[in-house]
PDB file of N, CA and C in Angstrom:
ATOM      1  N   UNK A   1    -177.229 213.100 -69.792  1.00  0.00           N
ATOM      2  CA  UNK A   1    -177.438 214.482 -70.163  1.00  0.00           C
ATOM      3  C   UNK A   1    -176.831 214.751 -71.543  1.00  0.00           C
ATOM      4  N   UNK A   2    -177.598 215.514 -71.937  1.00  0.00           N
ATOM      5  CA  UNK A   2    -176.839 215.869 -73.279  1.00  0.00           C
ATOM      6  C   UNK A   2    -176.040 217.584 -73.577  1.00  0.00           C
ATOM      7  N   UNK A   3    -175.314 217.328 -74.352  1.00  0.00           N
ATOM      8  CA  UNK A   3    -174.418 218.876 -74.397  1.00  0.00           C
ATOM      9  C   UNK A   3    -175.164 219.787 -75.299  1.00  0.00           C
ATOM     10  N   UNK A   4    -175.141 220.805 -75.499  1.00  0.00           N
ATOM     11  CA  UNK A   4    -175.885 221.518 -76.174  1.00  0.00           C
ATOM     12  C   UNK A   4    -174.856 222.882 -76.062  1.00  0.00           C
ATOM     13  N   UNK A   5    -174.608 223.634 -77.725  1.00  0.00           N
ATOM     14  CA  UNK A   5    -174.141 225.111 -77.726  1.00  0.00           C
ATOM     15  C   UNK A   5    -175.321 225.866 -78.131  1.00  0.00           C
ATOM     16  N   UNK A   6    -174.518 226.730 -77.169  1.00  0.00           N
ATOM     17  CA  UNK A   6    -175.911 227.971 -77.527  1.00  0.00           C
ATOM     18  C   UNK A   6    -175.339 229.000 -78.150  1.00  0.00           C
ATOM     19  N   UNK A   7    -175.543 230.239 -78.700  1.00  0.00           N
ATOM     20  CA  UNK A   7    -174.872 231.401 -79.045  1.00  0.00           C
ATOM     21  C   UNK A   7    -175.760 232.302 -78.547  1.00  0.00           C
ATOM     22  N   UNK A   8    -175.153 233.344 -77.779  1.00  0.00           N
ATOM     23  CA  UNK A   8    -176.178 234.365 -77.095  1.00  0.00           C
ATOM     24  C   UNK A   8    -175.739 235.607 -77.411  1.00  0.00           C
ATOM     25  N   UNK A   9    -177.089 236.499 -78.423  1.00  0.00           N
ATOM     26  CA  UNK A   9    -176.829 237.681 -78.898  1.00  0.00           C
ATOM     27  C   UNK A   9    -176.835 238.794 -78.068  1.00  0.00           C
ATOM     28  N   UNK A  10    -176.993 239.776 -78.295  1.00  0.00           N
ATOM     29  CA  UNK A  10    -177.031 241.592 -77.526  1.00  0.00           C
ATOM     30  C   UNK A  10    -178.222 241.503 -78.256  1.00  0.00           C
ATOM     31  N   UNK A  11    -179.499 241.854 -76.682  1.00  0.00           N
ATOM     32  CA  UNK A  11    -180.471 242.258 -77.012  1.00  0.00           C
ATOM     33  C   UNK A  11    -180.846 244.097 -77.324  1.00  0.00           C
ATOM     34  N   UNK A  12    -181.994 244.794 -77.368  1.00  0.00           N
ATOM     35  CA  UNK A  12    -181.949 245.862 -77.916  1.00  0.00           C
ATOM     36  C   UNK A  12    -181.483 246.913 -76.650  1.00  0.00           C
ATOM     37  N   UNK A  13    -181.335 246.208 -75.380  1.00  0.00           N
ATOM     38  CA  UNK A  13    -180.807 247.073 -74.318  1.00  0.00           C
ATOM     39  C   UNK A  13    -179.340 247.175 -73.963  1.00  0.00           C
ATOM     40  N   UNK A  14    -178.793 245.955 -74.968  1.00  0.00           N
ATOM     41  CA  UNK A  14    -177.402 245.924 -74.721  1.00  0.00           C
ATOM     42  C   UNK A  14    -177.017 247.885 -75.394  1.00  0.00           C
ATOM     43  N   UNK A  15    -175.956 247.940 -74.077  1.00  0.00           N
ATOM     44  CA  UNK A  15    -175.761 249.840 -74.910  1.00  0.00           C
ATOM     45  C   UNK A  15    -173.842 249.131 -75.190  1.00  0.00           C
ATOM     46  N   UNK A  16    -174.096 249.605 -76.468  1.00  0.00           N
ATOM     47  CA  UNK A  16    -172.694 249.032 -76.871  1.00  0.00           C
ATOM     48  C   UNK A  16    -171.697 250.048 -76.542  1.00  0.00           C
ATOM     49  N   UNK A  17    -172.214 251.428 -76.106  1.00  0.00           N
ATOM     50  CA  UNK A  17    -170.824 252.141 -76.019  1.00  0.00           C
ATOM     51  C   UNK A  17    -170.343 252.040 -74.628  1.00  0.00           C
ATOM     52  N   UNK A  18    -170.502 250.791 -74.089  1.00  0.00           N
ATOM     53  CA  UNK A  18    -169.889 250.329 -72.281  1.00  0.00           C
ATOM     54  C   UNK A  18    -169.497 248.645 -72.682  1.00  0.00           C
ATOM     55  N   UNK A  19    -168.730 248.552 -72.131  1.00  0.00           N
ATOM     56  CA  UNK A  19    -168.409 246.967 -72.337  1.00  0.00           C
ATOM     57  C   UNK A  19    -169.129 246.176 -71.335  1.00  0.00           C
ATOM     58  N   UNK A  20    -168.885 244.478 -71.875  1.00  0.00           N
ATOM     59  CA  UNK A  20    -169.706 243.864 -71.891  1.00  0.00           C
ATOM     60  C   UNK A  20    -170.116 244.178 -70.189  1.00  0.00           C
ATOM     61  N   UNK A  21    -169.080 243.500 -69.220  1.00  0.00           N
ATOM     62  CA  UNK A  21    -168.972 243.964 -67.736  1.00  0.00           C
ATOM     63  C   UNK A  21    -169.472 245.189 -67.108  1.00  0.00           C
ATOM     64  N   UNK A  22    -169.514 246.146 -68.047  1.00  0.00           N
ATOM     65  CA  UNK A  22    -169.964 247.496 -67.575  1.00  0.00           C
ATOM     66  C   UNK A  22    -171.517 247.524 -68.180  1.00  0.00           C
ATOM     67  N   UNK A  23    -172.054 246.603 -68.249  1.00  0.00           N
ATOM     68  CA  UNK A  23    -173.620 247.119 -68.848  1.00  0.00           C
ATOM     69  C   UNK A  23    -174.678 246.761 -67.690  1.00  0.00           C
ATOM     70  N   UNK A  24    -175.748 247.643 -67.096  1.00  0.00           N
ATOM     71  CA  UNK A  24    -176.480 247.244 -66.352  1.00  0.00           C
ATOM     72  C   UNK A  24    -176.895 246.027 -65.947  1.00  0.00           C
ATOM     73  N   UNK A  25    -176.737 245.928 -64.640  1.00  0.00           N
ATOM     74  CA  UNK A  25    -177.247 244.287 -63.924  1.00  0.00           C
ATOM     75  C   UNK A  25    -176.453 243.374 -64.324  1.00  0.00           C
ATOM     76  N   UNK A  26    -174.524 243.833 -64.337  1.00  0.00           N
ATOM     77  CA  UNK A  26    -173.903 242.938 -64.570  1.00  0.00           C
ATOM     78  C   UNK A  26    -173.714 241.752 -63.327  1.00  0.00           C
ATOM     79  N   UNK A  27    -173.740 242.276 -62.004  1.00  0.00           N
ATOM     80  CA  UNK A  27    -173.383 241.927 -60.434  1.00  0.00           C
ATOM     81  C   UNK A  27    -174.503 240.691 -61.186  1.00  0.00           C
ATOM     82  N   UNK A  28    -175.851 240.792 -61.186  1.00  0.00           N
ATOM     83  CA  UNK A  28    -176.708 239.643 -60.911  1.00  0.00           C
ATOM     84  C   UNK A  28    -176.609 239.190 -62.375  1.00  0.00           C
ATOM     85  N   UNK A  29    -176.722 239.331 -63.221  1.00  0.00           N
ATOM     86  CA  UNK A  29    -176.731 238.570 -64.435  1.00  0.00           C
ATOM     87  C   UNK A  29    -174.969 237.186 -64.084  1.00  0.00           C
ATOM     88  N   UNK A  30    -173.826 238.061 -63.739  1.00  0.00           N
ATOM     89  CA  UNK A  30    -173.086 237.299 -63.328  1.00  0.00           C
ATOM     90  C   UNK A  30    -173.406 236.401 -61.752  1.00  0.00           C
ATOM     91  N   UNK A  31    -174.015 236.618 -60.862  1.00  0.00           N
ATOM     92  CA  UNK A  31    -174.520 235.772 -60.034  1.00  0.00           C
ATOM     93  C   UNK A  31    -174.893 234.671 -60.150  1.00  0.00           C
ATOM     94  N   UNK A  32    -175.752 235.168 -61.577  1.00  0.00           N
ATOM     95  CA  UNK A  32    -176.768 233.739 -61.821  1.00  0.00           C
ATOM     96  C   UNK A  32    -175.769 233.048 -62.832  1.00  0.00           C
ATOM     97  N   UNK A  33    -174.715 233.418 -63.403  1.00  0.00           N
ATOM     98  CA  UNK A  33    -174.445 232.329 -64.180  1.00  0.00           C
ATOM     99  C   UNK A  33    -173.506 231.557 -63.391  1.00  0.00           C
ATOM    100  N   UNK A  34    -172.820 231.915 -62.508  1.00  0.00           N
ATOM    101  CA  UNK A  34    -172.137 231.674 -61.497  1.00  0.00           C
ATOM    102  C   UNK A  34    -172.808 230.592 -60.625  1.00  0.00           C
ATOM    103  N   UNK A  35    -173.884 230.757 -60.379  1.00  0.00           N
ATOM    104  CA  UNK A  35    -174.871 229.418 -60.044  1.00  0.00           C
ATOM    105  C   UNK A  35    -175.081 228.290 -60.872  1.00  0.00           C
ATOM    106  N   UNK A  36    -175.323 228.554 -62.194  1.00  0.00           N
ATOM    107  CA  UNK A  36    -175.717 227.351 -63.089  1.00  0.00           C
ATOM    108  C   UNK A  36    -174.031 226.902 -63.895  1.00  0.00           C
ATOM    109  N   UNK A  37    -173.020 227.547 -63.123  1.00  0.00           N
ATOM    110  CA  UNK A  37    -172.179 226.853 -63.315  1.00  0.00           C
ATOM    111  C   UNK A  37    -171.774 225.829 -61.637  1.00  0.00           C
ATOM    112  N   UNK A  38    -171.946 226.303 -60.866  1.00  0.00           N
ATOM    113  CA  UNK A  38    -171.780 225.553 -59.571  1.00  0.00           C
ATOM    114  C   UNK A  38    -173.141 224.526 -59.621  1.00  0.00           C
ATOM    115  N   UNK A  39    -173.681 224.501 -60.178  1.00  0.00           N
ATOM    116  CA  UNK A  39    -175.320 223.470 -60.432  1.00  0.00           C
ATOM    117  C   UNK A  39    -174.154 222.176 -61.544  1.00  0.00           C
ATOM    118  N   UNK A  40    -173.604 222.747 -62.430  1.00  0.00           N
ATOM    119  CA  UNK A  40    -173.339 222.000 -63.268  1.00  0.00           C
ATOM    120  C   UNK A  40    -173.953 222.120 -64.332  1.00  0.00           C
ATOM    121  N   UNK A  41    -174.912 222.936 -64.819  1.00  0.00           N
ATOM    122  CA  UNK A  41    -175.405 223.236 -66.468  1.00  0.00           C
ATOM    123  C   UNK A  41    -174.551 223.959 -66.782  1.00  0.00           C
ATOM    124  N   UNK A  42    -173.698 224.886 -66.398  1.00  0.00           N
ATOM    125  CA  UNK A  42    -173.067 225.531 -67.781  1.00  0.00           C
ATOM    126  C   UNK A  42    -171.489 225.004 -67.258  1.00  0.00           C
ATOM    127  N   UNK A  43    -171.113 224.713 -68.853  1.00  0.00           N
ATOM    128  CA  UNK A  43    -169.786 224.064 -68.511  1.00  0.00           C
ATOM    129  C   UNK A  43    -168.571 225.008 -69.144  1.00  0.00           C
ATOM    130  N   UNK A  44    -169.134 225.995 -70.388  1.00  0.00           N
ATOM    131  CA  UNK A  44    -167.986 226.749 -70.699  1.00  0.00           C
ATOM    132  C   UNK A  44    -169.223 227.787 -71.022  1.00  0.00           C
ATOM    133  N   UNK A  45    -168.189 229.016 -70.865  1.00  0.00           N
ATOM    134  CA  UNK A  45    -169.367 230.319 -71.455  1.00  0.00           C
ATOM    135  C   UNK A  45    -168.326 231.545 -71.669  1.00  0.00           C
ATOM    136  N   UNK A  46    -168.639 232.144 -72.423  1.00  0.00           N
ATOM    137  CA  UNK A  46    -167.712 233.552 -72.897  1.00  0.00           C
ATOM    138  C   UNK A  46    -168.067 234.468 -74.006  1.00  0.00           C
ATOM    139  N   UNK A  47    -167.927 235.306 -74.448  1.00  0.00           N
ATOM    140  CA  UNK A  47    -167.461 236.008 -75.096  1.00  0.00           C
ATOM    141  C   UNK A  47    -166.645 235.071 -76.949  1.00  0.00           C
ATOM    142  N   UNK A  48    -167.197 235.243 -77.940  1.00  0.00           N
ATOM    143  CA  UNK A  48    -166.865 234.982 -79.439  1.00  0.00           C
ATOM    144  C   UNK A  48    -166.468 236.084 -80.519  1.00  0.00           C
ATOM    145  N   UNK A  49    -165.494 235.780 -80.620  1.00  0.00           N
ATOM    146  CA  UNK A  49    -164.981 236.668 -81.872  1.00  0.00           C
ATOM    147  C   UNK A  49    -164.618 238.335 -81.817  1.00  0.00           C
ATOM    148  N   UNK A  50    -165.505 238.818 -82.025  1.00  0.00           N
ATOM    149  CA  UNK A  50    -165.563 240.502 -81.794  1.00  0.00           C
ATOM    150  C   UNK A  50    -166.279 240.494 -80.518  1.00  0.00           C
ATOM    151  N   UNK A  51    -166.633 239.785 -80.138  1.00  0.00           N
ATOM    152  CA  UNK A  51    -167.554 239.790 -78.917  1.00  0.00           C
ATOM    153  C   UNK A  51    -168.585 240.267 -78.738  1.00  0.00           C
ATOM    154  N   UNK A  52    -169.400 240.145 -79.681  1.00  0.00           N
ATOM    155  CA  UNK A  52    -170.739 240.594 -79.943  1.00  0.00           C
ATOM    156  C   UNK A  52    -171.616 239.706 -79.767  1.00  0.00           C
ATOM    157  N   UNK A  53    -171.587 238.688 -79.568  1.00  0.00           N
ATOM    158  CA  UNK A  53    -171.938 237.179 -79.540  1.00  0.00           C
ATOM    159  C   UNK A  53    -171.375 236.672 -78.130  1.00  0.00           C
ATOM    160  N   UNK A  54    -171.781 235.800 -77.547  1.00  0.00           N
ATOM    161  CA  UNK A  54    -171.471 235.201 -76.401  1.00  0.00           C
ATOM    162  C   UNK A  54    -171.700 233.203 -76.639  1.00  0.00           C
ATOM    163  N   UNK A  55    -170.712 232.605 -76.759  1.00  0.00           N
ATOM    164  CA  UNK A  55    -170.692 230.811 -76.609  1.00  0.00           C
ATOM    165  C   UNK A  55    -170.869 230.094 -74.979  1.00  0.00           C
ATOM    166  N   UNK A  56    -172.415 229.652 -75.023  1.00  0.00           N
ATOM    167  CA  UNK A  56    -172.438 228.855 -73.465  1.00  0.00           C
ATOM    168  C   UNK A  56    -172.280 227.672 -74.031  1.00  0.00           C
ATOM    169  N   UNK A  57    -171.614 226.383 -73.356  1.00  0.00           N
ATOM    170  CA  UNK A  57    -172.073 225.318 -73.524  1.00  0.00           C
ATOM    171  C   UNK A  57    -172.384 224.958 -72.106  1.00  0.00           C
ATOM    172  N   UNK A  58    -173.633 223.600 -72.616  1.00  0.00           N
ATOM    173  CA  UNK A  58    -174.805 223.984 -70.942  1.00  0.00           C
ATOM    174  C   UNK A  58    -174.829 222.028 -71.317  1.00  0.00           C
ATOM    175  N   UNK A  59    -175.247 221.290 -70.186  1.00  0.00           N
ATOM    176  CA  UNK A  59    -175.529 219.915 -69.958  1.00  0.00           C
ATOM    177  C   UNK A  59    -177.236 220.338 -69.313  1.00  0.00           C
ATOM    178  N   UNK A  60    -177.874 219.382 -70.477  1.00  0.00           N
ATOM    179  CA  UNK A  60    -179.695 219.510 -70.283  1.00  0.00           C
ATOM    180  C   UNK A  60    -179.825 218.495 -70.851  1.00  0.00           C
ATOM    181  N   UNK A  61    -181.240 217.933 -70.541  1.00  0.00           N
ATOM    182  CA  UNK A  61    -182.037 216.988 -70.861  1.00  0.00           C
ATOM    183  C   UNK A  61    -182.449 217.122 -71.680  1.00  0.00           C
ATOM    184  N   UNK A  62    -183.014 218.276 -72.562  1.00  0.00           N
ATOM    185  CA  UNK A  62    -183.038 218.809 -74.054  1.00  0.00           C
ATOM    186  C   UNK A  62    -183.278 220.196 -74.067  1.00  0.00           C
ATOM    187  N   UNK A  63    -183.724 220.624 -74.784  1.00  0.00           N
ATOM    188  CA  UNK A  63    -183.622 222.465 -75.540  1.00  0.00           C
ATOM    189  C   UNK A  63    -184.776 222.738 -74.533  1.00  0.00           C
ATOM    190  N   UNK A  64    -185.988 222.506 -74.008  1.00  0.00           N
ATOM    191  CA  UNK A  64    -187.012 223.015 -73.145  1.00  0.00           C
ATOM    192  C   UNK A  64    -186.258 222.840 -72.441  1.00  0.00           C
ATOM    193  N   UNK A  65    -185.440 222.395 -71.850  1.00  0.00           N
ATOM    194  CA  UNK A  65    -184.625 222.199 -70.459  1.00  0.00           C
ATOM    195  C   UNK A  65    -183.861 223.873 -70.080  1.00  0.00           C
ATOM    196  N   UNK A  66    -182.871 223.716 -71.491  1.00  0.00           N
ATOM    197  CA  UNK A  66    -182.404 225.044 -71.309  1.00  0.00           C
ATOM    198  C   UNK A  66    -183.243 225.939 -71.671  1.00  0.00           C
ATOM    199  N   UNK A  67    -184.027 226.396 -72.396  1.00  0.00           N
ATOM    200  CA  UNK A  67    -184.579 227.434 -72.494  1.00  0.00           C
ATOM    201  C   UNK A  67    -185.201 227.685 -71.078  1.00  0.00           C
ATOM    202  N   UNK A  68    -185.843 226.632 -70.171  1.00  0.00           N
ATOM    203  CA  UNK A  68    -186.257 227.221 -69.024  1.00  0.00           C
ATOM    204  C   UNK A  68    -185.104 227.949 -68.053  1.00  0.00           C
ATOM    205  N   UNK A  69    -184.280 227.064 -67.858  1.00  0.00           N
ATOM    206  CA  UNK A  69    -182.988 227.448 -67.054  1.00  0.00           C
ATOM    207  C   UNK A  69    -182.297 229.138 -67.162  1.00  0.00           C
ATOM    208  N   UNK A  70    -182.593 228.956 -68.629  1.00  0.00           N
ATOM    209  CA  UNK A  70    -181.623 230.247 -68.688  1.00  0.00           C
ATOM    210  C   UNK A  70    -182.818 231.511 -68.971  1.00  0.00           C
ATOM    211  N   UNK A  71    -184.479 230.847 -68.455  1.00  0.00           N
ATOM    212  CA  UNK A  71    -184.959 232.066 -68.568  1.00  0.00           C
ATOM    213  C   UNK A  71    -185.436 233.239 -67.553  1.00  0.00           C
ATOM    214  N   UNK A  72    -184.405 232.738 -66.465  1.00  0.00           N
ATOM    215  CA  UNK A  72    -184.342 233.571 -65.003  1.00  0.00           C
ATOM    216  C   UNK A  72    -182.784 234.541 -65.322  1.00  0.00           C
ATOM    217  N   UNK A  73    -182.154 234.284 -66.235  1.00  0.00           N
ATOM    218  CA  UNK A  73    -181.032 235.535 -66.176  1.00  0.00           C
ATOM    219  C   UNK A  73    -181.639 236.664 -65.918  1.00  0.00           C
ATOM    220  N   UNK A  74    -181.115 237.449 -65.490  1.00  0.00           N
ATOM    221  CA  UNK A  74    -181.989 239.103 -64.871  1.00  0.00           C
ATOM    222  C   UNK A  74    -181.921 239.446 -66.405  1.00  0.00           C
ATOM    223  N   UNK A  75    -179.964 239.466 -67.424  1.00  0.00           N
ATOM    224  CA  UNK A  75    -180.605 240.448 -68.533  1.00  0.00           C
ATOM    225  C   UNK A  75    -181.386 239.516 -69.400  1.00  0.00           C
ATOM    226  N   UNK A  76    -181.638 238.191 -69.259  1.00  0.00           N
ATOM    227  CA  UNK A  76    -183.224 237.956 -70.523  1.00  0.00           C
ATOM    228  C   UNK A  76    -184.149 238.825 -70.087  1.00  0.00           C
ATOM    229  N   UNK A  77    -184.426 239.279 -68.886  1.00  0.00           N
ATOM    230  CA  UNK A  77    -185.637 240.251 -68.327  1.00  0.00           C
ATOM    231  C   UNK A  77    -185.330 241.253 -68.530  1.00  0.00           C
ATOM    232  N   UNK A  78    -184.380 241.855 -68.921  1.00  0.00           N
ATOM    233  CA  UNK A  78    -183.821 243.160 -69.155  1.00  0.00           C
ATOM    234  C   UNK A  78    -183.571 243.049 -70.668  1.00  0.00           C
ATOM    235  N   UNK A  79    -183.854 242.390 -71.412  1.00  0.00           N
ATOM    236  CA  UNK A  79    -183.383 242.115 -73.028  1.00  0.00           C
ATOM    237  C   UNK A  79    -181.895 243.226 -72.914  1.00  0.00           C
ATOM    238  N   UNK A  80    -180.726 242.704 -72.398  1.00  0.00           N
ATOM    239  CA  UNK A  80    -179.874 242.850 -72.638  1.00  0.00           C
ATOM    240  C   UNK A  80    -179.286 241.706 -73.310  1.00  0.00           C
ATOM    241  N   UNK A  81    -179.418 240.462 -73.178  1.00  0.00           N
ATOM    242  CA  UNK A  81    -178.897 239.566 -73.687  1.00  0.00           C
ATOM    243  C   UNK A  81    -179.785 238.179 -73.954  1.00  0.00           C
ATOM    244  N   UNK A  82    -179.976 237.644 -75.148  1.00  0.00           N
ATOM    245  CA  UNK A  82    -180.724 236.321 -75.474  1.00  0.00           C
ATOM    246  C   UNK A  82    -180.167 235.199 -76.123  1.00  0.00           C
ATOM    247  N   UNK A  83    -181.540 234.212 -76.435  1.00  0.00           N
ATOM    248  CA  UNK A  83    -180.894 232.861 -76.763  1.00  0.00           C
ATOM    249  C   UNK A  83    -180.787 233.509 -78.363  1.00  0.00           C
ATOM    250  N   UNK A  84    -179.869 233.098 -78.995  1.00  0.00           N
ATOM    251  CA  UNK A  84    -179.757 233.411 -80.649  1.00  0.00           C
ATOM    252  C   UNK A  84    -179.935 232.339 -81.157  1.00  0.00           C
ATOM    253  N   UNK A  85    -179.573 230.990 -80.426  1.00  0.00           N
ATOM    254  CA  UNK A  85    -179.316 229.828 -81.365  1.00  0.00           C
ATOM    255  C   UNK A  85    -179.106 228.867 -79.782  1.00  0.00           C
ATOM    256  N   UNK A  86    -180.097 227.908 -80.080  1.00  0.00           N
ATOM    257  CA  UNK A  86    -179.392 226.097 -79.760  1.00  0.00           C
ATOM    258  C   UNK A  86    -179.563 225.384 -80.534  1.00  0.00           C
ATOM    259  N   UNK A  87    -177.558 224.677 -80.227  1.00  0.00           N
ATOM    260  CA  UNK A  87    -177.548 223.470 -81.518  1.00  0.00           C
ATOM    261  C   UNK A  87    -177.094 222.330 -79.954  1.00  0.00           C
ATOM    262  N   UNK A  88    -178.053 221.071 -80.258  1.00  0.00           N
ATOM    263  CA  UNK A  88    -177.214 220.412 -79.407  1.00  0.00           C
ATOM    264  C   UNK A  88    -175.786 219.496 -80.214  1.00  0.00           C
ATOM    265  N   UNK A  89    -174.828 219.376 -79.391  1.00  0.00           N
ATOM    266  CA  UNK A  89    -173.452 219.202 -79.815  1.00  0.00           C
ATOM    267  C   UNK A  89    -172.553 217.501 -79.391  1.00  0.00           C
ATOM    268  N   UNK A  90    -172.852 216.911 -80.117  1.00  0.00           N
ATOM    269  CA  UNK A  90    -171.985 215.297 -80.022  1.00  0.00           C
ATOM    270  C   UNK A  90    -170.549 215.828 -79.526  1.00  0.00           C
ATOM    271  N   UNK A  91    -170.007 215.462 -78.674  1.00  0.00           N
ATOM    272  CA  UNK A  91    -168.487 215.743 -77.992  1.00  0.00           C
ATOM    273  C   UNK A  91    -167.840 214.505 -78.537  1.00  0.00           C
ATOM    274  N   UNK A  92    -166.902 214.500 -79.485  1.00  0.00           N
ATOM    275  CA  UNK A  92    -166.056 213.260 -79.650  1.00  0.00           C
ATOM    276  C   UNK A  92    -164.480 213.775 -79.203  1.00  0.00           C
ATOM    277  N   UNK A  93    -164.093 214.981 -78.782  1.00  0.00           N
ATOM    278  CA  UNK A  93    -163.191 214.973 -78.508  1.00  0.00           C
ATOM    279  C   UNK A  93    -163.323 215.557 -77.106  1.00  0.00           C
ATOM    280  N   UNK A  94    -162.510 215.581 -75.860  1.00  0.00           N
ATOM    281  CA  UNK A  94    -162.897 216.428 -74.970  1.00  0.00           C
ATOM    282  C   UNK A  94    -161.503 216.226 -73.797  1.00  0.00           C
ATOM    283  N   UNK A  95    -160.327 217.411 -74.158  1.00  0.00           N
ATOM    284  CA  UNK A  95    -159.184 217.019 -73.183  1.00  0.00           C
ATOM    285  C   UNK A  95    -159.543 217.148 -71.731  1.00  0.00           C
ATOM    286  N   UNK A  96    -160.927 217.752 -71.514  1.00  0.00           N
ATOM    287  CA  UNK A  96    -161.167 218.277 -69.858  1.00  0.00           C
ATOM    288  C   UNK A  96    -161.414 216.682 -69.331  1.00  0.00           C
ATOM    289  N   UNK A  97    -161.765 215.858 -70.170  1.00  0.00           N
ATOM    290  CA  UNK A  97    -161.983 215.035 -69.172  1.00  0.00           C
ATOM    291  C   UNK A  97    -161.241 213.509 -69.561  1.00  0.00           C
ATOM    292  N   UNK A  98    -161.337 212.688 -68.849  1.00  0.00           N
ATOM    293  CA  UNK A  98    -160.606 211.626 -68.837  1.00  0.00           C
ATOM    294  C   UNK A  98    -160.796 210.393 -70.017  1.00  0.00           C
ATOM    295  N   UNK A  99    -160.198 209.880 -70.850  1.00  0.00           N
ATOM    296  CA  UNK A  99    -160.435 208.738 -71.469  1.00  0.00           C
ATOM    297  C   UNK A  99    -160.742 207.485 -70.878  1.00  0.00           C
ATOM    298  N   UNK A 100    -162.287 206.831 -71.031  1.00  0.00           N
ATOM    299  CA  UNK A 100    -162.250 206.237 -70.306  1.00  0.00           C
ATOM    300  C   UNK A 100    -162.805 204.869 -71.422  1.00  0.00           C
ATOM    301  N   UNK A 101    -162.938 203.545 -71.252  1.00  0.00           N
ATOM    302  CA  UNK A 101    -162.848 202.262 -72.145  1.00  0.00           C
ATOM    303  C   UNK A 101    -163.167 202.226 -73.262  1.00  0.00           C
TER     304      UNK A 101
END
């Protein structure tokens, strides 16, 4: 599998005067990512900088991989939130996991 970062913007439904947690269809938008982290595609995800921006990193077979995966979030259907950017990402350093030969 390969690693891949994504950056995920505020679509035109994001209402910025509620935070991120408080914006419609947070319960299921968090459901589902909550799944594709218990699946094993998403391995880190949050919130960047001012937090206007959101960093997933996801394990796929390539960019059609994720773009399908992540196109059941309730807010992609709600354009509260989208893909802005995939870069896939070479890991040469990585303390989560073990050094191995």
């Amino acid at each position: 599998m390969a690693v891949f970062a994504l950056t995920m913007i505020n679509g035109p439904n994001y209402d910025t005067s509620r935070p991120r947690r408080g914006q419609d269809g947070w319960d299921e938008h968090a459901a589902f990512m909550d799944r594709l982290v218990a699946d094993g595609f998403v391995v880190l995800g949050g919130p960047i900088g001012d937090g206007q921006q959101v960093l997933v990193v996801v394990e796929a077979a390539d960019e059609p991989q994720v773009r399908a995966r992540l196109a059941d979030d309730p807010w992609e259907r709600m354009e509260i939130l989208s893909i802005g950017a995939i870069r896939p990402w070479t890991i040469w350093l990585d303390g989560r996991r073990p050094v191995t030969g």
